[in-house]
C-alpha atoms as a PDB file:
ATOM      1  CA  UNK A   1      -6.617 166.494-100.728  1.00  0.00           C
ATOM      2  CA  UNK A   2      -6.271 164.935-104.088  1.00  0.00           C
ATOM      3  CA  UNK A   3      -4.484 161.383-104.256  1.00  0.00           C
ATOM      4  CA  UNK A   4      -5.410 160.083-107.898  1.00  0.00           C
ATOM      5  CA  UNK A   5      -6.217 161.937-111.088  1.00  0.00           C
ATOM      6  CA  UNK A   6      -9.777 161.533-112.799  1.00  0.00           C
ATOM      7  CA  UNK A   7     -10.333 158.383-114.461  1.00  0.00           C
ATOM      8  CA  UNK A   8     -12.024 157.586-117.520  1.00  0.00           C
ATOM      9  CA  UNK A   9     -13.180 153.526-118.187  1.00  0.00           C
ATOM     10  CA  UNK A  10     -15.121 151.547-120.560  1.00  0.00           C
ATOM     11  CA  UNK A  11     -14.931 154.358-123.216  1.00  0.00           C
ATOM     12  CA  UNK A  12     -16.410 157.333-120.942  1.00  0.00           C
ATOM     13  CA  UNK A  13     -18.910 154.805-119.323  1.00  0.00           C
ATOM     14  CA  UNK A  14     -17.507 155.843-116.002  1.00  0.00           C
ATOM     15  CA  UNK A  15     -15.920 159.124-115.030  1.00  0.00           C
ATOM     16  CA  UNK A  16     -14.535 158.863-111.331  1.00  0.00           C
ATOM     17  CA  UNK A  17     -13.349 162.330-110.329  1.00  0.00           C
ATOM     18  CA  UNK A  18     -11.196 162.628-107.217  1.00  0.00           C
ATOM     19  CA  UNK A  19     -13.230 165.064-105.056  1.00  0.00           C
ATOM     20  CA  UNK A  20     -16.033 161.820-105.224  1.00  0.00           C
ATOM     21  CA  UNK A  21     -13.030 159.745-102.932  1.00  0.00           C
ATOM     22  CA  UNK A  22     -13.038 159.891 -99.940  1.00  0.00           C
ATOM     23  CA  UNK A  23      -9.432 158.784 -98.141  1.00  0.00           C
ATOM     24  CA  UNK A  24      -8.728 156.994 -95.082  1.00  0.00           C
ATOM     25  CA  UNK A  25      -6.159 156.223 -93.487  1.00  0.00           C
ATOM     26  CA  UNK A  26      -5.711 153.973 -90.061  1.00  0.00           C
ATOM     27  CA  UNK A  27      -2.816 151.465 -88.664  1.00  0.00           C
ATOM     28  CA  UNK A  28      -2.056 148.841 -89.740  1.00  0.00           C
ATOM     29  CA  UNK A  29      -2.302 145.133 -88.500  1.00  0.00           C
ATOM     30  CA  UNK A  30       0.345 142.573 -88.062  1.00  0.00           C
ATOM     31  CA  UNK A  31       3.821 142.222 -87.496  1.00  0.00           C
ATOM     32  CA  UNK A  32       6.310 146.096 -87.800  1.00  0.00           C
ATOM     33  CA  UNK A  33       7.792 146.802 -84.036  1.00  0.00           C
ATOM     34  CA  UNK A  34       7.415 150.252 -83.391  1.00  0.00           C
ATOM     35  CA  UNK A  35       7.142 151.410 -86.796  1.00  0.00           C
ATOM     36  CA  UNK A  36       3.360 149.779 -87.005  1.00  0.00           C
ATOM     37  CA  UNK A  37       1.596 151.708 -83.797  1.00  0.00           C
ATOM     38  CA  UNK A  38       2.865 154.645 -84.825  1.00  0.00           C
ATOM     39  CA  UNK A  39       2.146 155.335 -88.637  1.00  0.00           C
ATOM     40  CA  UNK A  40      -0.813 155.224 -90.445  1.00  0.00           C
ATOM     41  CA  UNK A  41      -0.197 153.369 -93.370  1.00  0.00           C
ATOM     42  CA  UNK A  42      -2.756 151.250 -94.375  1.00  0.00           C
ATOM     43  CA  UNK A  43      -5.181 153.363 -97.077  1.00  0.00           C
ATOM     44  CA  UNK A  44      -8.944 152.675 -97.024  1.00  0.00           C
ATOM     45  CA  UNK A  45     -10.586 154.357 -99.870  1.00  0.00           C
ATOM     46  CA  UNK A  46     -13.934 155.081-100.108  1.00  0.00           C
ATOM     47  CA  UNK A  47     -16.384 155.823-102.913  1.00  0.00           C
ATOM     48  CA  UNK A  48     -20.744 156.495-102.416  1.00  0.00           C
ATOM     49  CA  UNK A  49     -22.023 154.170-105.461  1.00  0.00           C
ATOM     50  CA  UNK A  50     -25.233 155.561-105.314  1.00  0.00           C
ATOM     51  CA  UNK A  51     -24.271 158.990-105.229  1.00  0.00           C
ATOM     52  CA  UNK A  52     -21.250 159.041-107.712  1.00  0.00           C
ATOM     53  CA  UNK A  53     -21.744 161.622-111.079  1.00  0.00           C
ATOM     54  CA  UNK A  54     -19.939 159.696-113.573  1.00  0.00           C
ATOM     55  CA  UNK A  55     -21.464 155.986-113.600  1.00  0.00           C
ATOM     56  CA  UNK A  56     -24.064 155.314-116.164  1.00  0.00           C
ATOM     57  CA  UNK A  57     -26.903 153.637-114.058  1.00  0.00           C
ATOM     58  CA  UNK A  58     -26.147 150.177-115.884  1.00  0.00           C
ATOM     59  CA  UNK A  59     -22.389 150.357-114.577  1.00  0.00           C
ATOM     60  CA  UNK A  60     -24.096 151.508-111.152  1.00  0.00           C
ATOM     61  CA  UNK A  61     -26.478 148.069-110.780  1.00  0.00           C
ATOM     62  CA  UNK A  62     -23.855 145.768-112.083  1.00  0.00           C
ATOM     63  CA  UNK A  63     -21.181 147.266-109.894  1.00  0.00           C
ATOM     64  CA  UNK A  64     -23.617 146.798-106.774  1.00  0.00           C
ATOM     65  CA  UNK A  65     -24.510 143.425-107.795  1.00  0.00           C
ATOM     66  CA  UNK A  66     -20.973 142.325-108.319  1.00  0.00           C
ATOM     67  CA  UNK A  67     -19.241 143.648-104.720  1.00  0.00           C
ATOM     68  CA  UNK A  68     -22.128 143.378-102.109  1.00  0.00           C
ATOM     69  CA  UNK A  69     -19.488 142.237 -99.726  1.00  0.00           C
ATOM     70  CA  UNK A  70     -17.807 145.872-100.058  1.00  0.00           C
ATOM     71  CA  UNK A  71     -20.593 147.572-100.098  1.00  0.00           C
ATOM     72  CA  UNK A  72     -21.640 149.354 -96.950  1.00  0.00           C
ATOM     73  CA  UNK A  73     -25.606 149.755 -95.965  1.00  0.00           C
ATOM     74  CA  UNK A  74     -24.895 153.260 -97.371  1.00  0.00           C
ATOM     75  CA  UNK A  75     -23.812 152.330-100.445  1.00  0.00           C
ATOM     76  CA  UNK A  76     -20.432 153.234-100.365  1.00  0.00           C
ATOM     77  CA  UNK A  77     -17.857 150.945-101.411  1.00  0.00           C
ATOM     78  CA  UNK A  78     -14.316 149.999 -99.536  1.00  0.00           C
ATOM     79  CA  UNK A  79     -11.306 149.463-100.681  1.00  0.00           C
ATOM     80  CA  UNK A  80      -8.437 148.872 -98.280  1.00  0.00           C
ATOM     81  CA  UNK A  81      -4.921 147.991 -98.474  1.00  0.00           C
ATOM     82  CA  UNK A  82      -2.374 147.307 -96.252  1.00  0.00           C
ATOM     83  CA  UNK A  83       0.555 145.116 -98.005  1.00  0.00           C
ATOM     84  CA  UNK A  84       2.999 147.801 -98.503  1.00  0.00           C
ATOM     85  CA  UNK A  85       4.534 149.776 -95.434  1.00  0.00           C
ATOM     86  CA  UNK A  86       4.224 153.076 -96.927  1.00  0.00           C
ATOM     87  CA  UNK A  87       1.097 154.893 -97.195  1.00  0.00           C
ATOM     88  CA  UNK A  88       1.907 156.234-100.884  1.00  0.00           C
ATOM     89  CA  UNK A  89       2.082 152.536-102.037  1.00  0.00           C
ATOM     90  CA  UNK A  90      -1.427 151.516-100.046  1.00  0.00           C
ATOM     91  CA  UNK A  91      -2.939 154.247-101.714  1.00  0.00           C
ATOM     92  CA  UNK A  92      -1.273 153.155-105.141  1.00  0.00           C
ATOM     93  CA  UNK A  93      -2.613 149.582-104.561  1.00  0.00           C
ATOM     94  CA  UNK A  94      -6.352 150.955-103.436  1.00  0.00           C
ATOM     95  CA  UNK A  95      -6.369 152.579-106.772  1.00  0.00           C
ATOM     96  CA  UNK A  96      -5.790 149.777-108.892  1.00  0.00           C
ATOM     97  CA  UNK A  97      -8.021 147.320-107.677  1.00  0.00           C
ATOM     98  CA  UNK A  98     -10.546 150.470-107.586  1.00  0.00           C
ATOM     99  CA  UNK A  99      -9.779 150.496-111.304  1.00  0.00           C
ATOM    100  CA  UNK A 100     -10.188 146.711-111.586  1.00  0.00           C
ATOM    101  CA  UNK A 101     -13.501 146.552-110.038  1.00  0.00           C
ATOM    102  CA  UNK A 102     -14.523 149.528-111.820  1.00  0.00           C
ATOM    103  CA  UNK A 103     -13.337 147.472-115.789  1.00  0.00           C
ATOM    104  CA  UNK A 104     -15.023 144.649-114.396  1.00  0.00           C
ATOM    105  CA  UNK A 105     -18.889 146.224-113.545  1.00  0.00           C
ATOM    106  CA  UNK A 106     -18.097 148.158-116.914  1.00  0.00           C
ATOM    107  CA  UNK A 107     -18.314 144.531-118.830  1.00  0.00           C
ATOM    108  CA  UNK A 108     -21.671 143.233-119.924  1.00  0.00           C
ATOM    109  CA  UNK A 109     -21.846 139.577-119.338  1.00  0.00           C
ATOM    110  CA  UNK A 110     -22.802 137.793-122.018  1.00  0.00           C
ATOM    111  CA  UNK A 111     -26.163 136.266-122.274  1.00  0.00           C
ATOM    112  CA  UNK A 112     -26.162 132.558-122.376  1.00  0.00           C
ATOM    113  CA  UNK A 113     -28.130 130.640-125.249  1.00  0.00           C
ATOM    114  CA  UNK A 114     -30.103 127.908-124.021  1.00  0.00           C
ATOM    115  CA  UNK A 115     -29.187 124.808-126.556  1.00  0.00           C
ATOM    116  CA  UNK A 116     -31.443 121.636-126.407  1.00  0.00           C
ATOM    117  CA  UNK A 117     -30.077 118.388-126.118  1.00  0.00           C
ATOM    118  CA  UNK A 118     -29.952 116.832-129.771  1.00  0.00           C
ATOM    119  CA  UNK A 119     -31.556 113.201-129.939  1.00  0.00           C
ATOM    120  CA  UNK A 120     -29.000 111.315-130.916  1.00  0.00           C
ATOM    121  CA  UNK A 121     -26.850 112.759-127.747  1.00  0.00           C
ATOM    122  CA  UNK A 122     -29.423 111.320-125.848  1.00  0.00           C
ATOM    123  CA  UNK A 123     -29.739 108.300-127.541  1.00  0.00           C
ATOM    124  CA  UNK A 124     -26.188 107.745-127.539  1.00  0.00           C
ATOM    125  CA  UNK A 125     -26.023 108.393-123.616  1.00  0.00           C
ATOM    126  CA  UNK A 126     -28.493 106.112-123.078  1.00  0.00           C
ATOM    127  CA  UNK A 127     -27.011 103.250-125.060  1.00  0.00           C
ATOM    128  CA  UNK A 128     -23.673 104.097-123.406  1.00  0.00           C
ATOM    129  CA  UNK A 129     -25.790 103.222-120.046  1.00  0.00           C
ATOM    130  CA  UNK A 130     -27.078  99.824-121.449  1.00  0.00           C
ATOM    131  CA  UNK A 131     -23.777  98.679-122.180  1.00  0.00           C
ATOM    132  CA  UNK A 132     -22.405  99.450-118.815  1.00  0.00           C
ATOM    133  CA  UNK A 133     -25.148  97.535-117.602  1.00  0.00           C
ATOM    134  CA  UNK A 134     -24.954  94.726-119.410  1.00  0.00           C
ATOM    135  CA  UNK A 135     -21.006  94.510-118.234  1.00  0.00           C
ATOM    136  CA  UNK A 136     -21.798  94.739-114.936  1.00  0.00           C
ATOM    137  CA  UNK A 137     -24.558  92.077-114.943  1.00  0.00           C
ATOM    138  CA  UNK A 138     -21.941  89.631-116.873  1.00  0.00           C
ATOM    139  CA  UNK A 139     -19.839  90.227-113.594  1.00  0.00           C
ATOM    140  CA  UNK A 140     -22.224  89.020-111.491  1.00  0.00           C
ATOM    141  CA  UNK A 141     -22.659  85.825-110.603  1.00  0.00           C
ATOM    142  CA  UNK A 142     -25.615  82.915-111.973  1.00  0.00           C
ATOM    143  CA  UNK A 143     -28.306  83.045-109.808  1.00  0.00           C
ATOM    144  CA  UNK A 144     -30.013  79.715-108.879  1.00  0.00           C
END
């Protein structure tokens, strides 16, 4: 049963096709009378990392890296929603946070350029100390 189309991200970096989803749906929690034990609205969808076609192994690492907490042990990653009260909107809002964390591992971080500390940035922290020194010792008073 297919709920989203294929998507393409990060310029064909990542290809998810719908038969590699895997839908879920359960009841959901909180407040709704009758309505809530009877319908299953709230959408869990469910995608095997490690097994997907379309991830370049890059994406794959970075995406693992990134959402540990939603990973299971067998590297499948969940994505649940239960705001709206209809399933067609849960499954709406699983997608685009799918598609979120999916543009997100698809980023490469930028590498950070270790800069040393110029001299006279140190020098000019350290004479900003020796003043604050010397106007604390003015406040204090003569010693005998």
């Amino acid at each position: 049963m297919s709920r989203i189309a294929a998507m393409n991200i990060g310029g064909g970096k990542v290809r998810v096709m719908p038969e590699e989803i895997i839908w879920q749906f359960v009841r959901s929690s909180g407040p709704g009378g009758q309505h809530v034990n009877r319908s299953s609205t709230k959408a869990i969808l469910r995608f095997d990392v490690r097994r997907a076609q379309g991830i370049t192994e890059a994406v794959r690492e970075r995406l693992l890296e990134l959402e540990k907490s939603k990973i299971t042990r067998a590297g499948h990653l969940l994505i649940a929603s239960q705001k709206y009260r209809e399933q067609p909107a849960n499954v709406a809002a699983c997608v685009e946070k799918f598609r979120k964390i999916l543009e997100r591992a698809v980023e490469v971080p930028k590498v950070r350029k270790k800069k040393r500390v110029s001299k006279a940035c140190i020098a000019k922290r350290l004479d900003g100390k020796k003043q604050r020194s010397k106007i604390k010792k003015l406040r204090m008073a003569p010693s005998d």
